[in-house]
N, C-alpha and C. Protein backbone atom coordinates (compact mmCIF):
# COMPACT_ATOMS: atom_id res chain seq x y z
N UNK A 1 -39.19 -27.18 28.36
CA UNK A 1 -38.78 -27.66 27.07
C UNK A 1 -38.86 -26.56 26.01
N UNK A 2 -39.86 -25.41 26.02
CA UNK A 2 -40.24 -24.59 25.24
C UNK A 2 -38.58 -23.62 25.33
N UNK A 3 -38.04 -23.20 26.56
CA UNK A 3 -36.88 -22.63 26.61
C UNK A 3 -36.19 -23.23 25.73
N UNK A 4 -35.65 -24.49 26.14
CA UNK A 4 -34.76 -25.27 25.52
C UNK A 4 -34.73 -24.92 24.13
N UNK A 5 -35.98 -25.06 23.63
CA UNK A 5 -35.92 -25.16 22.13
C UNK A 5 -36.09 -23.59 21.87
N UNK A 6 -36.08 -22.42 22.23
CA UNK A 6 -36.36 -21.51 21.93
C UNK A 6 -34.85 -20.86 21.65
N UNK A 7 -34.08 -21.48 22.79
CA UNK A 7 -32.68 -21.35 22.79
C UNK A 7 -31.78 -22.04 21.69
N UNK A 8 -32.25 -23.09 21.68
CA UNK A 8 -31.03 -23.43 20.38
C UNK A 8 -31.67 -22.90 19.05
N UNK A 9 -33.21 -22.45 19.11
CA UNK A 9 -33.43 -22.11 17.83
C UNK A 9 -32.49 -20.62 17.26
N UNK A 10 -32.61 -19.85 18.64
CA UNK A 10 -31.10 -19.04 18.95
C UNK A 10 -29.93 -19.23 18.29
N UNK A 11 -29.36 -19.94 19.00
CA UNK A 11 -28.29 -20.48 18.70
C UNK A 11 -27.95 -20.74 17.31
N UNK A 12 -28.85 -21.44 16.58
CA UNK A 12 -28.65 -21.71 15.36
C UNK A 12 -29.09 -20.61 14.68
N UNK A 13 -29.38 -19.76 14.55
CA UNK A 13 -29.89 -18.77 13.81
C UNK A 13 -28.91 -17.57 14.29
N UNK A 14 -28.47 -17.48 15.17
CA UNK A 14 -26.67 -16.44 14.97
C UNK A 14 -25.89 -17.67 14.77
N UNK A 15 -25.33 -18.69 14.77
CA UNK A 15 -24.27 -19.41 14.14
C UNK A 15 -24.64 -19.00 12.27
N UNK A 16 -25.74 -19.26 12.33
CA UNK A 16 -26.20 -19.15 10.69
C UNK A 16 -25.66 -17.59 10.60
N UNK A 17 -26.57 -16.77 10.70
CA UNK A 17 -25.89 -15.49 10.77
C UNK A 17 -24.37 -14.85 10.56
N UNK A 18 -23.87 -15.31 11.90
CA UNK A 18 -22.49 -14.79 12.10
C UNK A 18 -22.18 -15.50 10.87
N UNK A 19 -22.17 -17.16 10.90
CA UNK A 19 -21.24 -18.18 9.91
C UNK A 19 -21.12 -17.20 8.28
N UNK A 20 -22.48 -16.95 8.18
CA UNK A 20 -22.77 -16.62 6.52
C UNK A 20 -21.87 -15.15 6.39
N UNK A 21 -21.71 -14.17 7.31
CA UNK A 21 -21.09 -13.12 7.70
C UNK A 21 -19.65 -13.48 7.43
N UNK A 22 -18.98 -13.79 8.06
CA UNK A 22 -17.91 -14.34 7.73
C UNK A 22 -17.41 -16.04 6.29
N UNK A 23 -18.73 -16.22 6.28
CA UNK A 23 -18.22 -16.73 4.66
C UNK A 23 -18.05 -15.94 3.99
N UNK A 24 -19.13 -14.60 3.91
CA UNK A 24 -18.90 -13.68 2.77
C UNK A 24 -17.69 -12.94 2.66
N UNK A 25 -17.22 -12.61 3.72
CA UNK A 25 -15.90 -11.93 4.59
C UNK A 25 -14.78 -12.49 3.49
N UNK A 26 -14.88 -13.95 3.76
CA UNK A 26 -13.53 -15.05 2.92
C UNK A 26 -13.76 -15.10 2.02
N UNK A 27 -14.75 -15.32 1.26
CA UNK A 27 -15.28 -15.63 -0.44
C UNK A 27 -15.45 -14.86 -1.21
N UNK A 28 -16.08 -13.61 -0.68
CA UNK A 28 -16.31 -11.96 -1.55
C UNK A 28 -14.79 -10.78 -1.76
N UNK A 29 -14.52 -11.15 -0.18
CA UNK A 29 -13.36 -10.04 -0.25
C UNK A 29 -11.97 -10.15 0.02
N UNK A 30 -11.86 -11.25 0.91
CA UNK A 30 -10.60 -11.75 1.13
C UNK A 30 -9.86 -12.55 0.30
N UNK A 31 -10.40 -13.74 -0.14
CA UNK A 31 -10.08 -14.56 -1.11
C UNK A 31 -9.50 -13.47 -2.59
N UNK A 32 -10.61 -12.82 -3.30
CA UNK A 32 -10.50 -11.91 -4.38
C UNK A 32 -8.98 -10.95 -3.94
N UNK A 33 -8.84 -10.47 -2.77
CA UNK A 33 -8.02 -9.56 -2.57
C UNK A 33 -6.54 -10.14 -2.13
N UNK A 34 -6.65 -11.41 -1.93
CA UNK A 34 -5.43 -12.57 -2.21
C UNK A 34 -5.23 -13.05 -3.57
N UNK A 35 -5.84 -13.15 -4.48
CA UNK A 35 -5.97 -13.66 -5.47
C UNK A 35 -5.19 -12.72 -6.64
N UNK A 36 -5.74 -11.09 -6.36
CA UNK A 36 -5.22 -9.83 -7.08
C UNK A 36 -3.91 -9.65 -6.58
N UNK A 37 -3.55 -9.72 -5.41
CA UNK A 37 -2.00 -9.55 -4.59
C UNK A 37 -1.08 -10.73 -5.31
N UNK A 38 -1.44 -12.12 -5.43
CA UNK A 38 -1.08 -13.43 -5.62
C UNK A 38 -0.79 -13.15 -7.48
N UNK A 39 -1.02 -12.26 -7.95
CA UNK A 39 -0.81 -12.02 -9.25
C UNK A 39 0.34 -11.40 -9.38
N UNK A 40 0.50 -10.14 -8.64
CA UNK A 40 1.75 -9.13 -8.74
C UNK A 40 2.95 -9.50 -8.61
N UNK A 41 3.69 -8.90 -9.90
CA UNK A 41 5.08 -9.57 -9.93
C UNK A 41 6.22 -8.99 -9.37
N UNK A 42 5.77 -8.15 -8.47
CA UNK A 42 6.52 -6.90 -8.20
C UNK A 42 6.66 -6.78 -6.40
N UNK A 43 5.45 -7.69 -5.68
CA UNK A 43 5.43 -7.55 -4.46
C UNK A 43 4.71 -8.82 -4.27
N UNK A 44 4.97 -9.36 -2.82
CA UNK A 44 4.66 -9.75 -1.87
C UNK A 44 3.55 -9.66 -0.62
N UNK A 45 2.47 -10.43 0.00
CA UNK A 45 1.52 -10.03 0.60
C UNK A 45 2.24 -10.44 2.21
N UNK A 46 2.29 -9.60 3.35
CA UNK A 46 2.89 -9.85 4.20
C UNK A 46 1.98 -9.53 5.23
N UNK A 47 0.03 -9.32 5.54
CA UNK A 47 -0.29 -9.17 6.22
C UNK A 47 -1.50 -8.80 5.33
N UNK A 48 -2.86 -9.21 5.86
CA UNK A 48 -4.04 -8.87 4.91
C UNK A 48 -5.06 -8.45 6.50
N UNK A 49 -5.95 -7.38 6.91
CA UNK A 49 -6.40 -7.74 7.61
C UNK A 49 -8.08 -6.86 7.38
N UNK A 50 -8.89 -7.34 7.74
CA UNK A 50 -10.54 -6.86 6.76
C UNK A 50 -11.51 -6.75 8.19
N UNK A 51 -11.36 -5.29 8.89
CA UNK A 51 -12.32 -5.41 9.37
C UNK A 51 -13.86 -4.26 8.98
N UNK A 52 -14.69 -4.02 9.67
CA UNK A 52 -16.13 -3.34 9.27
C UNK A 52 -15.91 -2.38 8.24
N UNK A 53 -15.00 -1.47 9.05
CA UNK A 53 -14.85 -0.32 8.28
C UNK A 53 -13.60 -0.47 6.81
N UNK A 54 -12.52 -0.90 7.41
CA UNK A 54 -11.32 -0.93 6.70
C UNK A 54 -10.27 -2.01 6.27
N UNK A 55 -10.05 -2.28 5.17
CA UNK A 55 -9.14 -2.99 4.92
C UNK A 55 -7.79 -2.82 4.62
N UNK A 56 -7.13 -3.61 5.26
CA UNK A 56 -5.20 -2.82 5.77
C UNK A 56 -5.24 -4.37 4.65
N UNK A 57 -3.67 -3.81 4.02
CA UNK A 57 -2.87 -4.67 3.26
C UNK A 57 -1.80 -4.02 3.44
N UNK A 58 -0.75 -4.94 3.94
CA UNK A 58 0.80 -4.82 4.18
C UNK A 58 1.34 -5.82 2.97
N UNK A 59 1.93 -4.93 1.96
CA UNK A 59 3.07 -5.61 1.05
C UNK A 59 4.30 -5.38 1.53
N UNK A 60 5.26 -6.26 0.88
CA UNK A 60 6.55 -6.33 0.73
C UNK A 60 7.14 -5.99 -0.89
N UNK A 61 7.87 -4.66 -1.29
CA UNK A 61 8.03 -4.68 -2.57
C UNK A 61 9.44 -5.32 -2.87
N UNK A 62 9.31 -6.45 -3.98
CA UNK A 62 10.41 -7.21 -4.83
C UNK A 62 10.73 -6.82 -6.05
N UNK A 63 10.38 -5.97 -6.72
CA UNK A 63 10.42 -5.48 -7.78
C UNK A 63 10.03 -4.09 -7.75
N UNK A 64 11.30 -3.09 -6.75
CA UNK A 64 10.77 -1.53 -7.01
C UNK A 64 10.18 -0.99 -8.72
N UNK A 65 10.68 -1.15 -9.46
CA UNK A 65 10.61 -0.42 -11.23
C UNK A 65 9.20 -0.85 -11.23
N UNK A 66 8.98 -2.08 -11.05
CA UNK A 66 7.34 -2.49 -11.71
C UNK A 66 6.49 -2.17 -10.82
N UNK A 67 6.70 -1.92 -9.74
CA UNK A 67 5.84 -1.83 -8.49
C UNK A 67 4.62 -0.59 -8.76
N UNK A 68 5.09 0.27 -9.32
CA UNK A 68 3.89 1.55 -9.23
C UNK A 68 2.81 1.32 -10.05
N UNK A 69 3.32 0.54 -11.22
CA UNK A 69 1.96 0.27 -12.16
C UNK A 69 0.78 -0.63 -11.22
N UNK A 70 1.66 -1.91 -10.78
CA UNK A 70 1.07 -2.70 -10.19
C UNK A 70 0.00 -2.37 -8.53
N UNK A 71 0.68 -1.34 -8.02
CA UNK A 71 -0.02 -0.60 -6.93
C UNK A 71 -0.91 -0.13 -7.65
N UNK A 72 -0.90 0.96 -8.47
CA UNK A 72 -2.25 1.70 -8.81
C UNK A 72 -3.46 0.48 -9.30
N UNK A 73 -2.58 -0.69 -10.00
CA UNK A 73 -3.62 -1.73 -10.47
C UNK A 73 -4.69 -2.02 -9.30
N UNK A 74 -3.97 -2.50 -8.31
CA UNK A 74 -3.92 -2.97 -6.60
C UNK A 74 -5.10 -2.70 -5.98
N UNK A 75 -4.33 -0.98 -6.10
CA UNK A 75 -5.66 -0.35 -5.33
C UNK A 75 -6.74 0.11 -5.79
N UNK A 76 -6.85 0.10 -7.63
CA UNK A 76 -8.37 0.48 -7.85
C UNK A 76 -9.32 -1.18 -7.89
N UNK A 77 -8.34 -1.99 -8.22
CA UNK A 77 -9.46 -3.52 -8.06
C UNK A 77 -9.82 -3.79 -6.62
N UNK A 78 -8.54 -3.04 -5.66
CA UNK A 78 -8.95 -3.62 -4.40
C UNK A 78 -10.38 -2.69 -4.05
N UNK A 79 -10.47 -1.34 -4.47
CA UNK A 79 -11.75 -0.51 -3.65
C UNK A 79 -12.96 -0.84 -4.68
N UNK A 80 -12.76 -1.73 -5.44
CA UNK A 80 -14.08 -2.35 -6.31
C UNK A 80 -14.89 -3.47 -5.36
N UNK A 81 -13.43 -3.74 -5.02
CA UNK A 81 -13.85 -5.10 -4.05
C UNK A 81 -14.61 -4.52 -2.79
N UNK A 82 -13.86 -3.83 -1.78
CA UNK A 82 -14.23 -3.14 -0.76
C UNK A 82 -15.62 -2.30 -0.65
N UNK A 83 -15.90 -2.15 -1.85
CA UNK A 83 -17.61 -1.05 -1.27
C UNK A 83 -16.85 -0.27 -0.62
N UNK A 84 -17.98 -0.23 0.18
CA UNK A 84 -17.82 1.16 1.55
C UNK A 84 -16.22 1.48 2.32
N UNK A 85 -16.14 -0.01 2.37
CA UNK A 85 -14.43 -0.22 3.11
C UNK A 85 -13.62 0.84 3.11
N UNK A 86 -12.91 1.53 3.86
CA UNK A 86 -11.64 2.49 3.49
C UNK A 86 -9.97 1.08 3.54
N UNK A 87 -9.53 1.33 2.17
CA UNK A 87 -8.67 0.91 1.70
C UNK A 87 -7.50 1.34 2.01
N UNK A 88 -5.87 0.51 2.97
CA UNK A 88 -4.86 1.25 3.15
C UNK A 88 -3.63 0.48 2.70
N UNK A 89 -3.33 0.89 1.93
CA UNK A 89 -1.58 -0.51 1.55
C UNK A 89 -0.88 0.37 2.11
N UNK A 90 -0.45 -0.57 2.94
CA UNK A 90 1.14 0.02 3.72
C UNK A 90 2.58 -1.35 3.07
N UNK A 91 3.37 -0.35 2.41
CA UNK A 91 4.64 -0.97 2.15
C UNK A 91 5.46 -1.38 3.09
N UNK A 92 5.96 -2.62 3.50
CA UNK A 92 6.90 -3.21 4.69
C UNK A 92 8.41 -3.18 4.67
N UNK A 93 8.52 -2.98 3.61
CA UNK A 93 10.14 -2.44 2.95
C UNK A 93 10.59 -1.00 3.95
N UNK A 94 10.38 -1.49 5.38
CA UNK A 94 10.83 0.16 6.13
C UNK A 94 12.25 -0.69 7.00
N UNK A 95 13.00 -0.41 6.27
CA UNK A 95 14.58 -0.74 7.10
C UNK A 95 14.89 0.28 7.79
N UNK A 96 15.38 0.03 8.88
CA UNK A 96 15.38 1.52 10.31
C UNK A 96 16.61 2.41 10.13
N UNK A 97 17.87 1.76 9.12
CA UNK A 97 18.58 2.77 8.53
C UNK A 97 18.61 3.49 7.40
N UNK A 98 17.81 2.98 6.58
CA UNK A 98 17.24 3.32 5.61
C UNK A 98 15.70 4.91 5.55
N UNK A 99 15.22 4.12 6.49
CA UNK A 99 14.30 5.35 7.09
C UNK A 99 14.95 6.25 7.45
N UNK A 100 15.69 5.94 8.04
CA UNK A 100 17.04 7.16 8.83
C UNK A 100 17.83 8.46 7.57
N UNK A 101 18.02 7.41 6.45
CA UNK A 101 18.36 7.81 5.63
C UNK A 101 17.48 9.40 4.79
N UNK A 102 16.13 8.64 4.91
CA UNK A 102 14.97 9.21 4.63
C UNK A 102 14.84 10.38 5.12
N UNK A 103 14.57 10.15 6.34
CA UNK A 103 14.34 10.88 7.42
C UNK A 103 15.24 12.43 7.40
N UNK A 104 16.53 11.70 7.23
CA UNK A 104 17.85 12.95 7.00
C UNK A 104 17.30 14.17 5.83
N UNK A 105 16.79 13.13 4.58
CA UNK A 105 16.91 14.08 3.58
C UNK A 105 15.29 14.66 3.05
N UNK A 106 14.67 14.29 4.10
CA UNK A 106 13.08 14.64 3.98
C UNK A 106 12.75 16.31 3.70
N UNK A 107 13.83 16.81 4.14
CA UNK A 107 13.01 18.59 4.28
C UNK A 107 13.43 19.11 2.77
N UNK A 108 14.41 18.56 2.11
CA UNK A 108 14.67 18.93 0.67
C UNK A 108 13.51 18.18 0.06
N UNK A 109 13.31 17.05 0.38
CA UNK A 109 12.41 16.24 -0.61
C UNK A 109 11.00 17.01 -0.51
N UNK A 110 10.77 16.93 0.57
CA UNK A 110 9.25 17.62 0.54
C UNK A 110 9.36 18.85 0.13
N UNK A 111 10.53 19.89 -0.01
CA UNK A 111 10.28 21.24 -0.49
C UNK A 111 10.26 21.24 -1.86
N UNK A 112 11.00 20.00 -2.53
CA UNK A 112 10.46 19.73 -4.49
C UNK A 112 9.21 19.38 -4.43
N UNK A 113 8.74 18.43 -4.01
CA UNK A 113 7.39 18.44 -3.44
C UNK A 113 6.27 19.27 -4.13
N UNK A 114 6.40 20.13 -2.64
CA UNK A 114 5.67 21.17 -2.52
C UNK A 114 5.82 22.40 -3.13
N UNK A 115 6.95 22.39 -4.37
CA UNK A 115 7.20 23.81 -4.90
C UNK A 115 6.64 23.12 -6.62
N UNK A 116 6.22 21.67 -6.41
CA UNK A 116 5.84 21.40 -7.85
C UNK A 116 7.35 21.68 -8.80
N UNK A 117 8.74 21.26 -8.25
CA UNK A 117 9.70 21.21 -8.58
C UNK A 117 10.77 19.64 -8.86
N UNK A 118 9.36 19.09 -9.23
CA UNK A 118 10.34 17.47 -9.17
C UNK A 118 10.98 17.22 -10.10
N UNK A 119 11.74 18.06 -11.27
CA UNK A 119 12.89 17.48 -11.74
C UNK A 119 14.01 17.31 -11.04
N UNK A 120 13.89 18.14 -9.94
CA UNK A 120 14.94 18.36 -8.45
C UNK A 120 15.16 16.77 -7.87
N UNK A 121 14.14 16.22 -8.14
CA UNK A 121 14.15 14.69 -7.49
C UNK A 121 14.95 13.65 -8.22
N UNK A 122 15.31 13.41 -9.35
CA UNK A 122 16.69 12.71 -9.48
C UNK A 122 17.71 13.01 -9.01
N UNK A 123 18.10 14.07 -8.62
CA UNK A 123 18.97 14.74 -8.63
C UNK A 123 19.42 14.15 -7.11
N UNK A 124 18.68 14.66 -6.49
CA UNK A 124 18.41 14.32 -4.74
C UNK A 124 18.73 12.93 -4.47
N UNK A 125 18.39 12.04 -5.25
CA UNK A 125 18.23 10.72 -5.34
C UNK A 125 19.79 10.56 -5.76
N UNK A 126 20.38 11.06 -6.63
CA UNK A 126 21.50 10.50 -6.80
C UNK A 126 22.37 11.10 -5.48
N UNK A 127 22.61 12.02 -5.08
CA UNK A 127 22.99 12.76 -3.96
C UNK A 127 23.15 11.53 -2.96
N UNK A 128 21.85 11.58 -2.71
CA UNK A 128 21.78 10.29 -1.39
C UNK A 128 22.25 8.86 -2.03
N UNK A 129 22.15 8.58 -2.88
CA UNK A 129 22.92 7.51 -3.17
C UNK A 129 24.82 7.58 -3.00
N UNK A 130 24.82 8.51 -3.48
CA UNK A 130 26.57 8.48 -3.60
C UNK A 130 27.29 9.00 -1.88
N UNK A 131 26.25 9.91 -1.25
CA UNK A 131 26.53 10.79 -0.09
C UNK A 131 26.41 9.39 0.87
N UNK A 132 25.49 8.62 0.93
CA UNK A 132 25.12 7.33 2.03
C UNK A 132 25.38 5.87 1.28
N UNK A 133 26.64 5.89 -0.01
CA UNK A 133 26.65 4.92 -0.19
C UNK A 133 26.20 3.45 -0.64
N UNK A 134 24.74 4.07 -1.04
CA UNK A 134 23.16 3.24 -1.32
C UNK A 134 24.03 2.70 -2.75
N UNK A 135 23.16 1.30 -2.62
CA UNK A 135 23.51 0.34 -4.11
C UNK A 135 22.73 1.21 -5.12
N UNK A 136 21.27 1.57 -4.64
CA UNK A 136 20.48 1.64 -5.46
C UNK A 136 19.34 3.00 -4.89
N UNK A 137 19.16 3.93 -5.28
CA UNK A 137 18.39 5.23 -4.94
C UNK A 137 17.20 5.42 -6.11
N UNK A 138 16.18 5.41 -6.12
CA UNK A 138 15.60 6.23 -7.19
C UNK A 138 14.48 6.37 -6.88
N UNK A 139 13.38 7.20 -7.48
CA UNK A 139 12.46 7.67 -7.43
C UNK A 139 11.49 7.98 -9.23
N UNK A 140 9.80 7.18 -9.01
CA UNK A 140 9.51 7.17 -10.17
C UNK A 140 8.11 8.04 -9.74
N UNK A 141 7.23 8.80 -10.77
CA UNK A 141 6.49 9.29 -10.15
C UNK A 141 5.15 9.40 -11.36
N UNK A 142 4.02 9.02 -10.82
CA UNK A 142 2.52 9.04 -11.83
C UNK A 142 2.05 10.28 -11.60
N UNK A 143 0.49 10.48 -11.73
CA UNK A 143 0.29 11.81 -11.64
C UNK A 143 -0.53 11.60 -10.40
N UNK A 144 -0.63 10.83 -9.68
CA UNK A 144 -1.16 11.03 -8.46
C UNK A 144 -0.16 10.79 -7.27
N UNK A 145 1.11 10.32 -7.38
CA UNK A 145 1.87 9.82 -6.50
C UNK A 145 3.76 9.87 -6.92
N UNK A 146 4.49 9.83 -6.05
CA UNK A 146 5.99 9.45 -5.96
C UNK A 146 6.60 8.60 -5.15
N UNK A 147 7.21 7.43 -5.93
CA UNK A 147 7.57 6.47 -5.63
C UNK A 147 9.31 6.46 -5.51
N UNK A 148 9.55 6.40 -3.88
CA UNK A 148 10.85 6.27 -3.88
C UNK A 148 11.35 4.95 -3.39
N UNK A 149 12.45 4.55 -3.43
CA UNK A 149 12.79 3.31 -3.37
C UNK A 149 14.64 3.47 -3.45
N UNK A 150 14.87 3.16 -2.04
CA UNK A 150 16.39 3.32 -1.53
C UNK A 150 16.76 1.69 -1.05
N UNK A 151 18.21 1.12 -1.29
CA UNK A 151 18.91 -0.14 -0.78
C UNK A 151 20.19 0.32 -0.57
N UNK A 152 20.64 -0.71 0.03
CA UNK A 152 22.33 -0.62 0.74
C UNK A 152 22.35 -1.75 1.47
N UNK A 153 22.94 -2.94 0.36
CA UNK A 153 23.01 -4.52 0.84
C UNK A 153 21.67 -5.19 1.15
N UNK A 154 21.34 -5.99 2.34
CA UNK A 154 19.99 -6.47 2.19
C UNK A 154 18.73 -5.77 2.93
N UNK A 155 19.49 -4.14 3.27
CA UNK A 155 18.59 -3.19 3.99
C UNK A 155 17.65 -2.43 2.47
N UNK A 156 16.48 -2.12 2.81
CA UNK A 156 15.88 -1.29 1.38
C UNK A 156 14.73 -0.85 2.05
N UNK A 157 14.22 0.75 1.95
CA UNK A 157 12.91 1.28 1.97
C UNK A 157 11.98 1.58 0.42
N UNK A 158 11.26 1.90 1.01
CA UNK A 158 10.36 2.16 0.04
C UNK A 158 8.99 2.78 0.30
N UNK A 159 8.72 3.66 -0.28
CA UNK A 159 7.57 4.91 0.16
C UNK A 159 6.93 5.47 -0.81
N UNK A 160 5.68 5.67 -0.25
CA UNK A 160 5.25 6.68 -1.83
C UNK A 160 4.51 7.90 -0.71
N UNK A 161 4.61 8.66 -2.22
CA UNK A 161 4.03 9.61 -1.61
C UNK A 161 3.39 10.59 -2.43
N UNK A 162 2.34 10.84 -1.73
CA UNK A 162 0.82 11.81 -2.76
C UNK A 162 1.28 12.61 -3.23
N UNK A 163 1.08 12.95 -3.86
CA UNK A 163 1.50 14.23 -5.14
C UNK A 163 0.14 15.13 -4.54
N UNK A 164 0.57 16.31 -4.29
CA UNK A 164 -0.57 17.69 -4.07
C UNK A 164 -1.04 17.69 -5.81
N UNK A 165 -2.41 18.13 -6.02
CA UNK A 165 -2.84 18.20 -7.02
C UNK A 165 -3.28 19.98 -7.59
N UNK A 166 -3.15 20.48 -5.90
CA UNK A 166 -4.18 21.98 -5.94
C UNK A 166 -2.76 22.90 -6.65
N UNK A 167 -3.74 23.57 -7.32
CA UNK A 167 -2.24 24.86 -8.18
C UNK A 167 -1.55 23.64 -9.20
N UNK A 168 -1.82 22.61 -9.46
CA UNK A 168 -0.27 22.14 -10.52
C UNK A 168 -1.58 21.84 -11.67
N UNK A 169 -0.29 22.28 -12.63
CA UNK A 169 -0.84 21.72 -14.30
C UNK A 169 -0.46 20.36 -14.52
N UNK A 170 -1.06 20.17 -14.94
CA UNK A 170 -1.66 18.13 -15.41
C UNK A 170 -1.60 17.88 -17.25
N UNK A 171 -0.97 17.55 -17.53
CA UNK A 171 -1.28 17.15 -19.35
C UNK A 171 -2.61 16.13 -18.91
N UNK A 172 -3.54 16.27 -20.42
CA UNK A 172 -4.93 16.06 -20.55
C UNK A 172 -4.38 14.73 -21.42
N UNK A 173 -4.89 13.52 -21.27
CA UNK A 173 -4.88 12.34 -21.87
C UNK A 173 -6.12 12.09 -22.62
């Protein structure tokens, strides 16, 4: 009898455990990090997933123009939330001709890039718009990132991408 009861005292004491583990999981970080997504007027939540180390969020962007404010919003409330967590938003807006598109004109893009030459990047942007026919091409950019955003009918990508910080001048706010 002493087993018996030694065992479910077990039992109940990892159900308690695990259970309270995963309430906190839904109530502290998941919930909050649906709640901040469930605000944005600009995107869509198309996959949330929270494990030990890291939390993945897959959006869908509906509103390229507003979208960058709303990402940077995103991701500093989301790593408030997260603690320790490593934080990753991946955009779902990857259409496979559209990437293609990308893909084609990547070695110019990354050489404005990397030469700290991005007035070159409208430019590029209109290029590929008129050269591949795109409804819509453009590219917006903060000081930590560049936001491009290509369509052609109900196909559309969308990407960002880090801005190098080492060697470039920054205006002081």
């Amino acid at each position: 009898m002493k087993k018996s009861a030694i065992g479910l005292s077990l039992v109940a004491t990892l159900a308690l455990l695990f259970g309270g583990w995963f309430l906190y999981q839904k109530m502290e970080i998941e919930e909050p990090i649906r709640a901040e997504i469930g605000q944005m007027q600009s995107a869509t939540l198309g996959h949330l997933e929270i494990n030990k180390d890291k939390i993945q969020i897959d959006v869908t962007v509906t509103k390229p123009d507003a979208f960058p404010a709303e990402y940077r919003n995103l991701l500093t409330e989301t790593k408030k939330i997260a603690g320790e967590k490593e934080v990753v938003i991946d955009i779902d807006n990857q259409s496979t001709t559209m990437h293609d598109i990308w893909q084609s004109g990547q070695f110019v893009f990354t050489e404005a890039v990397e030469l700290h030459e991005y007035s070159r990047i409208p430019a590029l942007m209109e290029q590929w718009k008129k050269g591949n026919q795109l409804d819509q091409a453009s590219a917006s950019m903060d000081d930590k990132n560049i936001y491009v955003y290509m369509k052609k009918g109900t196909e559309d990508f969308y990407t960002i991408i880090p801005r190098s910080n080492e060697k470039e001048v920054t205006a002081r706010a």
